[in-house]
PDB file of N, CA and C in Angstrom:
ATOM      1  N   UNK A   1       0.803  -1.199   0.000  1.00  0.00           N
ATOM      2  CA  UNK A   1       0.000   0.000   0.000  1.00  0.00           C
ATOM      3  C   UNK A   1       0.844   1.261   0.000  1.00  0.00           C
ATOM      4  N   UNK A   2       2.107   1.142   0.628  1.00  0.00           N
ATOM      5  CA  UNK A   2       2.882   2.186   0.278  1.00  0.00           C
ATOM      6  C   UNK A   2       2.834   2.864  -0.974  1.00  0.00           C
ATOM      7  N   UNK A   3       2.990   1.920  -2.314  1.00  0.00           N
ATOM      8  CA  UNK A   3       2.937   2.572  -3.952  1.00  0.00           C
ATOM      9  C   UNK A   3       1.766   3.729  -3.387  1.00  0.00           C
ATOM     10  N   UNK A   4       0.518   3.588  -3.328  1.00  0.00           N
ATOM     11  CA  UNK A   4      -0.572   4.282  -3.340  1.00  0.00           C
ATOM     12  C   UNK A   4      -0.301   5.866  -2.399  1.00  0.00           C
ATOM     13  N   UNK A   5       0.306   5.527  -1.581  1.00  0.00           N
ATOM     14  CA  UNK A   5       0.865   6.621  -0.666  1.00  0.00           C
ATOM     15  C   UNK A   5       1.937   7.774  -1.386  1.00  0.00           C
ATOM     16  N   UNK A   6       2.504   7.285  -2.313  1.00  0.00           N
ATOM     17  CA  UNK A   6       2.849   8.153  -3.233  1.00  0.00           C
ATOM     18  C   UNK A   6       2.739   8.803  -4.531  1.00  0.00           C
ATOM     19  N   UNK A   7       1.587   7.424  -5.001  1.00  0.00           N
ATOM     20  CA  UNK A   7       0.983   7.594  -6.521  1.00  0.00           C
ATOM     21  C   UNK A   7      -0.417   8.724  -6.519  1.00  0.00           C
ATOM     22  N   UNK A   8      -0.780   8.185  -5.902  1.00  0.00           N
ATOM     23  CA  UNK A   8      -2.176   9.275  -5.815  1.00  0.00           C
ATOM     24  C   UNK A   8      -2.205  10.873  -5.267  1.00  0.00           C
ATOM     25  N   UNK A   9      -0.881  11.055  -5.001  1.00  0.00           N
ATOM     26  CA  UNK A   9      -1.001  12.620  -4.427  1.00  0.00           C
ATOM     27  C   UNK A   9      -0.898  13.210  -6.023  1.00  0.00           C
ATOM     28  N   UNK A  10       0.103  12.575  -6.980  1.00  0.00           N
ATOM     29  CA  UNK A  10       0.672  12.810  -8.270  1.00  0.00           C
ATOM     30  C   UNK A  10      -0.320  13.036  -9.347  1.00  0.00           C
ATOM     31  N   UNK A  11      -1.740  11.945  -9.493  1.00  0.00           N
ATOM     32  CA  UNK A  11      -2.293  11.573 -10.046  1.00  0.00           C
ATOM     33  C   UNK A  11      -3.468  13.010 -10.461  1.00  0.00           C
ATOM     34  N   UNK A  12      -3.764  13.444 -10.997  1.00  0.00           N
ATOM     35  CA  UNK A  12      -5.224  14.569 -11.004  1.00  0.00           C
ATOM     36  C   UNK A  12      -6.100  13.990 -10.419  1.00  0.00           C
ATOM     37  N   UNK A  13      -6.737  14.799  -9.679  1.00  0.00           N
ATOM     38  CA  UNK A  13      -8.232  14.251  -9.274  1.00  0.00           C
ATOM     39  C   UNK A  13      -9.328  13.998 -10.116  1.00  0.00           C
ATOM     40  N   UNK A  14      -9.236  14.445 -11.628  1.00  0.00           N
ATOM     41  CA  UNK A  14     -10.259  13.660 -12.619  1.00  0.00           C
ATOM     42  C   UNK A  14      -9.990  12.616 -12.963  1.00  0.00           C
ATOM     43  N   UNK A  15      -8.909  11.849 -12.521  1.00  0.00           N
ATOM     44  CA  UNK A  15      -8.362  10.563 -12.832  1.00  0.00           C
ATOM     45  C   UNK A  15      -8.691   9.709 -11.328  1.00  0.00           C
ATOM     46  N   UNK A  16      -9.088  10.279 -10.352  1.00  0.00           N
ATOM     47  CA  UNK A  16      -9.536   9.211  -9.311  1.00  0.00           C
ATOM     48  C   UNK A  16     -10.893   9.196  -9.275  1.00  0.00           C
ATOM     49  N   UNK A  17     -11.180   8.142  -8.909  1.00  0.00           N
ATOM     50  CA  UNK A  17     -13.051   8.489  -9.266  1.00  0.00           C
ATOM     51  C   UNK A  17     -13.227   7.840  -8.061  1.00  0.00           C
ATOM     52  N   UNK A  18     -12.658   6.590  -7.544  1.00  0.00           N
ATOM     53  CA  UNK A  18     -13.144   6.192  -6.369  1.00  0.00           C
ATOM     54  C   UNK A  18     -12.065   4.808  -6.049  1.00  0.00           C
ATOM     55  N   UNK A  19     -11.542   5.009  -4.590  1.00  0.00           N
ATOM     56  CA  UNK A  19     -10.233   3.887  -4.224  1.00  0.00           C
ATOM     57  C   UNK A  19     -11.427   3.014  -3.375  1.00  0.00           C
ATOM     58  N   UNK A  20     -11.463   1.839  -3.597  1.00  0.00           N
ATOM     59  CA  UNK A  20     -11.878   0.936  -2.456  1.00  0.00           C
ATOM     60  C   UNK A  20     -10.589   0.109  -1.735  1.00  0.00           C
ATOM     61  N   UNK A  21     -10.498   0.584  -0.057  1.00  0.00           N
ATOM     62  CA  UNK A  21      -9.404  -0.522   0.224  1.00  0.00           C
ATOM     63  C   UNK A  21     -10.223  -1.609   0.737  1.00  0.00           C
ATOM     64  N   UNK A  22      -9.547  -2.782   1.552  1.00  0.00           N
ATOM     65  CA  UNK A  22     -10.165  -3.795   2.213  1.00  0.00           C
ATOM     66  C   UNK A  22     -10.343  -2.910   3.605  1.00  0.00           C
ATOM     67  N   UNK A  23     -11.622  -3.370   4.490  1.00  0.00           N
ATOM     68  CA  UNK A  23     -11.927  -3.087   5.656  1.00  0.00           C
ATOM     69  C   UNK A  23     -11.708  -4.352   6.512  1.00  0.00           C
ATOM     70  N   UNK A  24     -11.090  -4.183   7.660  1.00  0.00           N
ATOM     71  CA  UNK A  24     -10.616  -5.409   8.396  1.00  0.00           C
ATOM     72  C   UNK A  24     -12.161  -5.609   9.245  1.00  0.00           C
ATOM     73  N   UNK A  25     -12.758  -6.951   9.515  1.00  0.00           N
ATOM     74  CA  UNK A  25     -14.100  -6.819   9.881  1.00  0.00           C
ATOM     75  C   UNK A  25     -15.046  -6.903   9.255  1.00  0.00           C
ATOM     76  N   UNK A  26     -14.927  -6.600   8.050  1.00  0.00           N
ATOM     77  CA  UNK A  26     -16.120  -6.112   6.990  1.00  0.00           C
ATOM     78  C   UNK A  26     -16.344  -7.306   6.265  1.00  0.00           C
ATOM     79  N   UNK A  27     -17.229  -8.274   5.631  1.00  0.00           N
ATOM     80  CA  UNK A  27     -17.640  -9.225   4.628  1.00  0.00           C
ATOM     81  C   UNK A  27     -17.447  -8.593   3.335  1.00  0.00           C
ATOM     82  N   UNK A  28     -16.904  -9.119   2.618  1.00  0.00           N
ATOM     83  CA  UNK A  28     -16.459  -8.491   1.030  1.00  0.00           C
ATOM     84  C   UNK A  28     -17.277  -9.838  -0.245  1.00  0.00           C
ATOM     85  N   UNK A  29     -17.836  -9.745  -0.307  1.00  0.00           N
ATOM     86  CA  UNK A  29     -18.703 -10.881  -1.470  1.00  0.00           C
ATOM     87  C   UNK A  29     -18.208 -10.788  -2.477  1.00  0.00           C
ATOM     88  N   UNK A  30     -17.923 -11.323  -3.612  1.00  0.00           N
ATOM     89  CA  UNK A  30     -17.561 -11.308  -5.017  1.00  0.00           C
ATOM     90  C   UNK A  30     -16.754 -12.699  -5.520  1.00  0.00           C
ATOM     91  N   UNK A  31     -16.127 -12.898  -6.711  1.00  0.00           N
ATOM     92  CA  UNK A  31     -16.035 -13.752  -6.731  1.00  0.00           C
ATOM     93  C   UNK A  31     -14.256 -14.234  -6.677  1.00  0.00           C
ATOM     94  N   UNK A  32     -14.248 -15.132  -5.488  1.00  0.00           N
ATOM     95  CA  UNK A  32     -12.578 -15.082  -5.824  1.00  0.00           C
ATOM     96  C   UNK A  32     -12.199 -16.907  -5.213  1.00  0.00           C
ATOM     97  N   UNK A  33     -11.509 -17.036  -6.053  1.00  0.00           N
ATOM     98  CA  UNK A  33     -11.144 -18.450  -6.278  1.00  0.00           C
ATOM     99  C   UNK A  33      -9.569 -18.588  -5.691  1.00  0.00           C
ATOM    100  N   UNK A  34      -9.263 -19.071  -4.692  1.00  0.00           N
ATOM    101  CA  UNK A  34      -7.929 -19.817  -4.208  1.00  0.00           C
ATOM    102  C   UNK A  34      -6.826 -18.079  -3.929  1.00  0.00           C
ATOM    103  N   UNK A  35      -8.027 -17.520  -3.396  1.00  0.00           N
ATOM    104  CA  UNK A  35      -7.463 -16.266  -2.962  1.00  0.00           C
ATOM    105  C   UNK A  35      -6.922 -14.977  -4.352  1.00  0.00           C
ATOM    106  N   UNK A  36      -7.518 -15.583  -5.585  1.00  0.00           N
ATOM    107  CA  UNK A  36      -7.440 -14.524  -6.844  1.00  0.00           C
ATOM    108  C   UNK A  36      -9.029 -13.959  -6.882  1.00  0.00           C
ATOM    109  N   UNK A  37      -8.967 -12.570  -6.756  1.00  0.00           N
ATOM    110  CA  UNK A  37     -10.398 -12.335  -6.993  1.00  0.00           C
ATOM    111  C   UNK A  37     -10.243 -11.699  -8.517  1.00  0.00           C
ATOM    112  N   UNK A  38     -11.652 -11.802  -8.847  1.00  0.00           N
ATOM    113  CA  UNK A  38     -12.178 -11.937 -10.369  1.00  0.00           C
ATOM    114  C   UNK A  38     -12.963 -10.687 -10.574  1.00  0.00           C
ATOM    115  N   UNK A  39     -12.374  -9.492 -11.292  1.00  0.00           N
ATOM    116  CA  UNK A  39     -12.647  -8.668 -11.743  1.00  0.00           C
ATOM    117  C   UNK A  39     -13.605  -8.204 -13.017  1.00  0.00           C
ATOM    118  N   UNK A  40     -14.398  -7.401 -13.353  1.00  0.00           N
ATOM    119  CA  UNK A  40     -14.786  -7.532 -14.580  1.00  0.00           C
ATOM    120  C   UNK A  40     -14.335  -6.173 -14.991  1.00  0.00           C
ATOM    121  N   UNK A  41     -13.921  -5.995 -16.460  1.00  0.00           N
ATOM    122  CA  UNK A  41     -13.034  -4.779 -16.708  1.00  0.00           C
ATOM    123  C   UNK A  41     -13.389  -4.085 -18.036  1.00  0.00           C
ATOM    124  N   UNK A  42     -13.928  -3.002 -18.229  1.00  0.00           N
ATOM    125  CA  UNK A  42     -14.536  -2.508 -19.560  1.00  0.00           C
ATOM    126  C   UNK A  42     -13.908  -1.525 -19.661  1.00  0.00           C
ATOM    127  N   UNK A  43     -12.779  -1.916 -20.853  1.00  0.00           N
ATOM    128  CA  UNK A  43     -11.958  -0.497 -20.843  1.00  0.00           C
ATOM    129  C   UNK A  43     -12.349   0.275 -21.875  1.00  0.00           C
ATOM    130  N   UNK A  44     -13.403   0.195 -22.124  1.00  0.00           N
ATOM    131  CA  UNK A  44     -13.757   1.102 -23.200  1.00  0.00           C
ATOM    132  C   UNK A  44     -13.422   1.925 -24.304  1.00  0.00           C
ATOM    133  N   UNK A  45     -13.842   2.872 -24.336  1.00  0.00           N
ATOM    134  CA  UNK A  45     -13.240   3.829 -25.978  1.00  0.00           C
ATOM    135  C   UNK A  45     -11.730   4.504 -25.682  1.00  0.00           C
ATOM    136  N   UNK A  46     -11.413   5.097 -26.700  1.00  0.00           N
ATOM    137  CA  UNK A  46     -11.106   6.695 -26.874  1.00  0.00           C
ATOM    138  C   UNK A  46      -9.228   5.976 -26.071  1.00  0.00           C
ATOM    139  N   UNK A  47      -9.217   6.451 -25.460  1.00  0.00           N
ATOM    140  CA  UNK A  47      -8.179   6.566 -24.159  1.00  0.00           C
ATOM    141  C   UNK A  47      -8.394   5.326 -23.367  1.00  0.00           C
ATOM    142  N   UNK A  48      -9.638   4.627 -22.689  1.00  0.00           N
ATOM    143  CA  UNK A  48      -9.529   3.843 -22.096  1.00  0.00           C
ATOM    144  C   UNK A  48      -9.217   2.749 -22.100  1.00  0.00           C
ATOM    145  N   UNK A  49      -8.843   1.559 -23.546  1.00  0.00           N
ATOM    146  CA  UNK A  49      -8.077   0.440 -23.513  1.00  0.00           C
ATOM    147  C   UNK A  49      -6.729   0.878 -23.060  1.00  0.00           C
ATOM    148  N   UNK A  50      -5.633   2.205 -23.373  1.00  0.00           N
ATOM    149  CA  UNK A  50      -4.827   2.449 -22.963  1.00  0.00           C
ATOM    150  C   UNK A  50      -4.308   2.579 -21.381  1.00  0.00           C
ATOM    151  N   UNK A  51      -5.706   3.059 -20.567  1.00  0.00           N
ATOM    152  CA  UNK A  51      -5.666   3.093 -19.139  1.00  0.00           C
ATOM    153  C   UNK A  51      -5.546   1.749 -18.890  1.00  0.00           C
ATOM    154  N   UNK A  52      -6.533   0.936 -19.286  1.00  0.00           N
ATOM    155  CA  UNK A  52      -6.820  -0.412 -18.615  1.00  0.00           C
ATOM    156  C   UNK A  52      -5.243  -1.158 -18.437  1.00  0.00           C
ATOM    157  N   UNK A  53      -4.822  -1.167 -20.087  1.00  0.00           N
ATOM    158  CA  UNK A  53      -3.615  -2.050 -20.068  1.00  0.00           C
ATOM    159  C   UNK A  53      -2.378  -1.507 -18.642  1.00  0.00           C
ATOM    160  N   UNK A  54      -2.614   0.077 -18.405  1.00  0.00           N
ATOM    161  CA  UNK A  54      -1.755   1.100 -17.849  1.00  0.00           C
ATOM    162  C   UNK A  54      -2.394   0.101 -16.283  1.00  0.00           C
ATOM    163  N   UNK A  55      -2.991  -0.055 -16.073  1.00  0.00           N
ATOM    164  CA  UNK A  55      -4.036  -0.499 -15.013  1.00  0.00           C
ATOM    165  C   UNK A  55      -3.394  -1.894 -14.525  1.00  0.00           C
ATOM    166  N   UNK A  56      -3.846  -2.947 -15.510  1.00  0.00           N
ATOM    167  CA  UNK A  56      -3.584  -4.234 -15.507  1.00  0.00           C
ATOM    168  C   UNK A  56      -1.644  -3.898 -15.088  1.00  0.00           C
ATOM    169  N   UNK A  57      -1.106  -3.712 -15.588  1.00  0.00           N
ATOM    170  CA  UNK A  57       0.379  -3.581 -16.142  1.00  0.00           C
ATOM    171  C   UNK A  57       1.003  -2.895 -14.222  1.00  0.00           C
ATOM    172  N   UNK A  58       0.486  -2.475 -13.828  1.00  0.00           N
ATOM    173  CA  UNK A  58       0.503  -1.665 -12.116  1.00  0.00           C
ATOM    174  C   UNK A  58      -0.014  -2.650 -11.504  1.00  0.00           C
ATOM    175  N   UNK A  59      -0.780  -3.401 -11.633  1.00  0.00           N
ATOM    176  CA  UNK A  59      -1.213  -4.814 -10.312  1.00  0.00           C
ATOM    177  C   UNK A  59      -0.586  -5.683 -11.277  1.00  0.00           C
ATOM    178  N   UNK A  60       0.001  -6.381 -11.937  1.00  0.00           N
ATOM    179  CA  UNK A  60       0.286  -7.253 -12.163  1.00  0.00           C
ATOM    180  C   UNK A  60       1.897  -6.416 -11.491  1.00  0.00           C
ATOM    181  N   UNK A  61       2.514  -5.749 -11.458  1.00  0.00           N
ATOM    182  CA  UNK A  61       3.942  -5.399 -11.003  1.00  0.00           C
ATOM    183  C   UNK A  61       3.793  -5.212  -9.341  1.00  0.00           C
ATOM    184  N   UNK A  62       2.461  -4.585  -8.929  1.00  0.00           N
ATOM    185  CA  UNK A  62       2.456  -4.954  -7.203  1.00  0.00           C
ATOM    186  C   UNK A  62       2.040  -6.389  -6.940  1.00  0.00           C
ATOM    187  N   UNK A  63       1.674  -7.266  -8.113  1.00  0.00           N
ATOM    188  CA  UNK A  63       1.322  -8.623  -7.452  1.00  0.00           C
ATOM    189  C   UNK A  63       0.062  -9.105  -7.253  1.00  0.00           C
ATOM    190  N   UNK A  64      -0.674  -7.714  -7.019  1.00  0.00           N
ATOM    191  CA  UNK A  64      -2.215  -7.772  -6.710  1.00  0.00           C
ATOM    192  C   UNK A  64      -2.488  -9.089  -7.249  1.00  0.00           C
ATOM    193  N   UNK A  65      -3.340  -9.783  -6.435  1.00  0.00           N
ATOM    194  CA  UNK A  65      -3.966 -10.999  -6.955  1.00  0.00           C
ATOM    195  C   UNK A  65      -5.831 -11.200  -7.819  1.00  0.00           C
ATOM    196  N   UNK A  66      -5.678 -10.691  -8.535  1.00  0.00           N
ATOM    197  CA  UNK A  66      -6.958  -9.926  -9.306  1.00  0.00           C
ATOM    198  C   UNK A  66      -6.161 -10.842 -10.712  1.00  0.00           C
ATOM    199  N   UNK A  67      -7.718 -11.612 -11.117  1.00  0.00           N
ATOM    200  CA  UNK A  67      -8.257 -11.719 -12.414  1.00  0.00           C
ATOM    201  C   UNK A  67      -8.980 -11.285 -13.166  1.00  0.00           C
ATOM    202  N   UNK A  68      -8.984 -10.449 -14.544  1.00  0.00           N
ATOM    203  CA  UNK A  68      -9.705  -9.728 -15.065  1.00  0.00           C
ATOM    204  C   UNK A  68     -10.436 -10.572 -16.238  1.00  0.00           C
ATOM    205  N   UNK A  69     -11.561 -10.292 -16.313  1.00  0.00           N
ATOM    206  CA  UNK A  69     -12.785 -10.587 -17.063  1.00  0.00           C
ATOM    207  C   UNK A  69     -13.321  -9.917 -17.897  1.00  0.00           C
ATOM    208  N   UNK A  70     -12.656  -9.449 -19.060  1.00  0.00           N
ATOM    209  CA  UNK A  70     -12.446  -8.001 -19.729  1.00  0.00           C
ATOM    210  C   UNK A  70     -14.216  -8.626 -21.025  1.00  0.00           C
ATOM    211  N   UNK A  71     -13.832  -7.493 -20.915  1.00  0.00           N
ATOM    212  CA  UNK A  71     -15.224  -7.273 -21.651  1.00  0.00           C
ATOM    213  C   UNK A  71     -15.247  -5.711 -22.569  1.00  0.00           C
ATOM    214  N   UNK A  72     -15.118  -5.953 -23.950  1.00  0.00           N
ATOM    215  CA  UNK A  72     -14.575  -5.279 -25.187  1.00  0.00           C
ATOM    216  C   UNK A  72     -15.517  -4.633 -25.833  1.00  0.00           C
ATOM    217  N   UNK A  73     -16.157  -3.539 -26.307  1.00  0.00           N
ATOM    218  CA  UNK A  73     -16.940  -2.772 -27.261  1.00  0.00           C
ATOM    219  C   UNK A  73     -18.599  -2.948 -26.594  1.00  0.00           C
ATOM    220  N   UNK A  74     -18.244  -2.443 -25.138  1.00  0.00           N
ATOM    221  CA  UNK A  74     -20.073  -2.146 -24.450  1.00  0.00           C
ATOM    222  C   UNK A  74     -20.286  -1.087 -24.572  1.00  0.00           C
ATOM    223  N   UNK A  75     -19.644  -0.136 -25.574  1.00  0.00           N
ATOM    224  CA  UNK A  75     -20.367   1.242 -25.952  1.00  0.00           C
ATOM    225  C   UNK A  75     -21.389   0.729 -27.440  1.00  0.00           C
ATOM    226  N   UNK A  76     -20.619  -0.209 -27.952  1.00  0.00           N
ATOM    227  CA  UNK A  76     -21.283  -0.548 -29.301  1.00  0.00           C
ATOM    228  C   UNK A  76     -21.989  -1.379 -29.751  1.00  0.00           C
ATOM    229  N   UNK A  77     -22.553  -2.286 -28.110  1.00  0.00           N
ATOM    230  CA  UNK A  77     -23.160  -3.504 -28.258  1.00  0.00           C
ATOM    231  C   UNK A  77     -24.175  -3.396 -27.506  1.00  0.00           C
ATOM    232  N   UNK A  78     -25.445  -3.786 -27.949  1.00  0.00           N
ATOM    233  CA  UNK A  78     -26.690  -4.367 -26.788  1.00  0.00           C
ATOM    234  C   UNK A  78     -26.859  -5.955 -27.522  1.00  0.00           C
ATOM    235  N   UNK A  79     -27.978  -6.478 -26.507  1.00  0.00           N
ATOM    236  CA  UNK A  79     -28.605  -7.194 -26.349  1.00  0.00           C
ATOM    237  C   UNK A  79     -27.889  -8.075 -25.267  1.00  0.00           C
ATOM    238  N   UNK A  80     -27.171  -9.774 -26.336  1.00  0.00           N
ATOM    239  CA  UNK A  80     -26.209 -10.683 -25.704  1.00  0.00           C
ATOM    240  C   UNK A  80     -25.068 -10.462 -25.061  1.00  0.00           C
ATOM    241  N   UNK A  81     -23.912  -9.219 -25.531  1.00  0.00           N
ATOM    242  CA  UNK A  81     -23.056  -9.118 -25.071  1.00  0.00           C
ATOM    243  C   UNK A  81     -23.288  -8.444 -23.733  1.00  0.00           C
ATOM    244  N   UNK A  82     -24.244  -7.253 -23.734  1.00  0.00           N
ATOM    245  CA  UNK A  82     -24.432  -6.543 -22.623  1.00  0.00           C
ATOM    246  C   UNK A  82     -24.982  -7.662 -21.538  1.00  0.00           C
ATOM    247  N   UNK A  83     -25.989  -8.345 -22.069  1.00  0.00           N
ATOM    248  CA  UNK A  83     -26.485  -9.211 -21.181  1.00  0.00           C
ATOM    249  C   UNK A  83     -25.232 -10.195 -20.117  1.00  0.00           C
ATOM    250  N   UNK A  84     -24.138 -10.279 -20.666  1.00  0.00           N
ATOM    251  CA  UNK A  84     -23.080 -11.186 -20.308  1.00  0.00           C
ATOM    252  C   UNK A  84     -22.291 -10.037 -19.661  1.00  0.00           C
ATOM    253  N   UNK A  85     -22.244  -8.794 -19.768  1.00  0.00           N
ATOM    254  CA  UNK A  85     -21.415  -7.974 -19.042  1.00  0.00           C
ATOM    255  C   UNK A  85     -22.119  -7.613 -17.583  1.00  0.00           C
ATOM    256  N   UNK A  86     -23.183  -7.572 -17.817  1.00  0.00           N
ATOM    257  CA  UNK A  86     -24.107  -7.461 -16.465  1.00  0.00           C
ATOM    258  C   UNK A  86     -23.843  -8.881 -15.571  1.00  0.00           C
ATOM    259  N   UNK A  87     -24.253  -9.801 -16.436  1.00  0.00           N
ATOM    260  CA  UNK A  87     -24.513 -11.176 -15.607  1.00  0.00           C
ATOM    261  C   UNK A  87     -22.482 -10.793 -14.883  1.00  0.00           C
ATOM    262  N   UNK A  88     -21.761 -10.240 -15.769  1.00  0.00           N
ATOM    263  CA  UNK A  88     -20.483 -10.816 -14.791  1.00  0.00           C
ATOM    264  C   UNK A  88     -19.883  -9.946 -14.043  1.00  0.00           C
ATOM    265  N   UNK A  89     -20.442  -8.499 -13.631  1.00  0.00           N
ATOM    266  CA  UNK A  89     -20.572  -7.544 -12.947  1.00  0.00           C
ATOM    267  C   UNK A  89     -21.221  -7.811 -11.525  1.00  0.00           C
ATOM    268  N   UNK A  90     -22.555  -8.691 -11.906  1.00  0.00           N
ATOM    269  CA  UNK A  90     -23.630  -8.988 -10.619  1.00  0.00           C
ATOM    270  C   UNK A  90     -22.421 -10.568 -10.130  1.00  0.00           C
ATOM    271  N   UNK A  91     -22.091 -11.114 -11.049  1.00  0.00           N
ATOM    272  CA  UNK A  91     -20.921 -12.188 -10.422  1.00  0.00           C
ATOM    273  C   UNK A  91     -20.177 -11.652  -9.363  1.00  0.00           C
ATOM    274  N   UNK A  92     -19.182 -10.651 -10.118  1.00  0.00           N
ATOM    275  CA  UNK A  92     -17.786 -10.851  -9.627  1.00  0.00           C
ATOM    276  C   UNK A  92     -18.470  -9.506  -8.249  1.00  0.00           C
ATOM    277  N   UNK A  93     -19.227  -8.638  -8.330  1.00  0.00           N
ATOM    278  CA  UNK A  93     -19.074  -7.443  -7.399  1.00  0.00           C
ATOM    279  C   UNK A  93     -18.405  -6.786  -7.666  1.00  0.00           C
ATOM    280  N   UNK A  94     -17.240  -6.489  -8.438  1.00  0.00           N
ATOM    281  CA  UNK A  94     -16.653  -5.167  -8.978  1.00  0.00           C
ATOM    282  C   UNK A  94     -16.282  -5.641 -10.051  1.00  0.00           C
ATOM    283  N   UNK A  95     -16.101  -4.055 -11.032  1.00  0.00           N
ATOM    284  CA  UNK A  95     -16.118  -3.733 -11.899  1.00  0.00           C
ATOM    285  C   UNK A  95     -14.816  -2.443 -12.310  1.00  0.00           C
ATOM    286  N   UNK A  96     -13.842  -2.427 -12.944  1.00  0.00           N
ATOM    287  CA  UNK A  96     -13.515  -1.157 -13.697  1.00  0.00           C
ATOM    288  C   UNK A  96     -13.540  -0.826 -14.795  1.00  0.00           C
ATOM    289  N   UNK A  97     -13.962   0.119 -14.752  1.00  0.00           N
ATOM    290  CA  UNK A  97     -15.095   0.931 -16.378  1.00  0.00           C
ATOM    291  C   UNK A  97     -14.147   1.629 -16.816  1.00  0.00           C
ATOM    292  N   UNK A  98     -13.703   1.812 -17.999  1.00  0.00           N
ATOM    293  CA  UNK A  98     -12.892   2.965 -18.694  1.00  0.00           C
ATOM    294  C   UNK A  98     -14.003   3.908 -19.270  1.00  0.00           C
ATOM    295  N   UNK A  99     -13.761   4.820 -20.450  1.00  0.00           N
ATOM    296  CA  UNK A  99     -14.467   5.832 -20.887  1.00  0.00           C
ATOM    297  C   UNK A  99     -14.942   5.324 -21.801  1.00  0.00           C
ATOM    298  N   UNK A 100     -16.882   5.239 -21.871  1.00  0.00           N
ATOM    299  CA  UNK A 100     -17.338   4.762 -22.715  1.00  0.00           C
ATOM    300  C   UNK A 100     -17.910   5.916 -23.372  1.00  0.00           C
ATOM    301  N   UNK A 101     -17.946   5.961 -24.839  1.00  0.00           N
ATOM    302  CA  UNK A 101     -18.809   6.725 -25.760  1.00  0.00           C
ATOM    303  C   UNK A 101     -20.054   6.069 -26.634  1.00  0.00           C
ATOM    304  N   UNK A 102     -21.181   6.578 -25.957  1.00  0.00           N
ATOM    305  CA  UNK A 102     -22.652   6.349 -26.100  1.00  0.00           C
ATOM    306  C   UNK A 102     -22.593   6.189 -27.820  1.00  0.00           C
ATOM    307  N   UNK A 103     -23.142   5.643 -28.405  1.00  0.00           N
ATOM    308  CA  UNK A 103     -23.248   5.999 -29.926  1.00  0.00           C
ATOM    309  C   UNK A 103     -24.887   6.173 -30.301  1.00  0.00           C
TER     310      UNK A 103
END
C-alpha cells in the first residue's frame, strides 16, 4: 500500500473516481477463487483500452492478486453481449469501467 501513498497525491483528481481498500471486519462478497479475486473490466473507448492495459500492467507489477474478465466494445453492443457484461458484474461485485462513448 505504500505505492498508493505516493501515486495518488501525483495523479489529477479527474483521474480518481473512487479507491476501495479492504476493511478489516467487513464481509467483502464477489467472486474469488484460491485467494485470486475476479474482476470484470470494460476499458472502453477513446483513451480507455490504454488506461486499462496502464491499469492491468501496475497490479500485475504490485502482485495484486486480481483476475480480469475483460469485456470489449459495451459502448457498441446491446442485447447478448451486454447481457453477459451485467450477468459478470452482478458475479464478480466489482467492476472497472474505462471511458465509454454512447453511440
Amino acid at each position: 500500500m505504500s505505492f498508493l501513498r505516493y501515486a495518488l497525491p501525483t495523479l489529477p483528481r479527474r483521474c480518481i473516481t473512487t479507491l476501495s481498500l479492504p476493511t478489516p471486519g467487513l464481509r467483502q462478497d464477489g467472486t474469488k477463487y484460491a485467494g485470486v479475486h475476479t474482476v470484470t473490466l470494460l476499458p472502453g473507448d477513446g483513451i480507455g483500452p490504454e488506461m486499462a492495459n496502464a491499469v492491468k500492467k501496475v497490479f500485475r507489477a504490485m502482485k495484486v492478486p486480481v483476475e480480469w474478465d475483460e469485456h470489449n466494445n459495451v459502448g457498441k453492443d446491446t442485447g447478448e453481449n451486454m447481457k453477459a457484461v451485467v450477468q459478470s458484474i452482478k458475479r464478480n461485485k466489482v467492476a472497472l469501467k474505462g471511458k465509454t462513448k454512447l453511440y
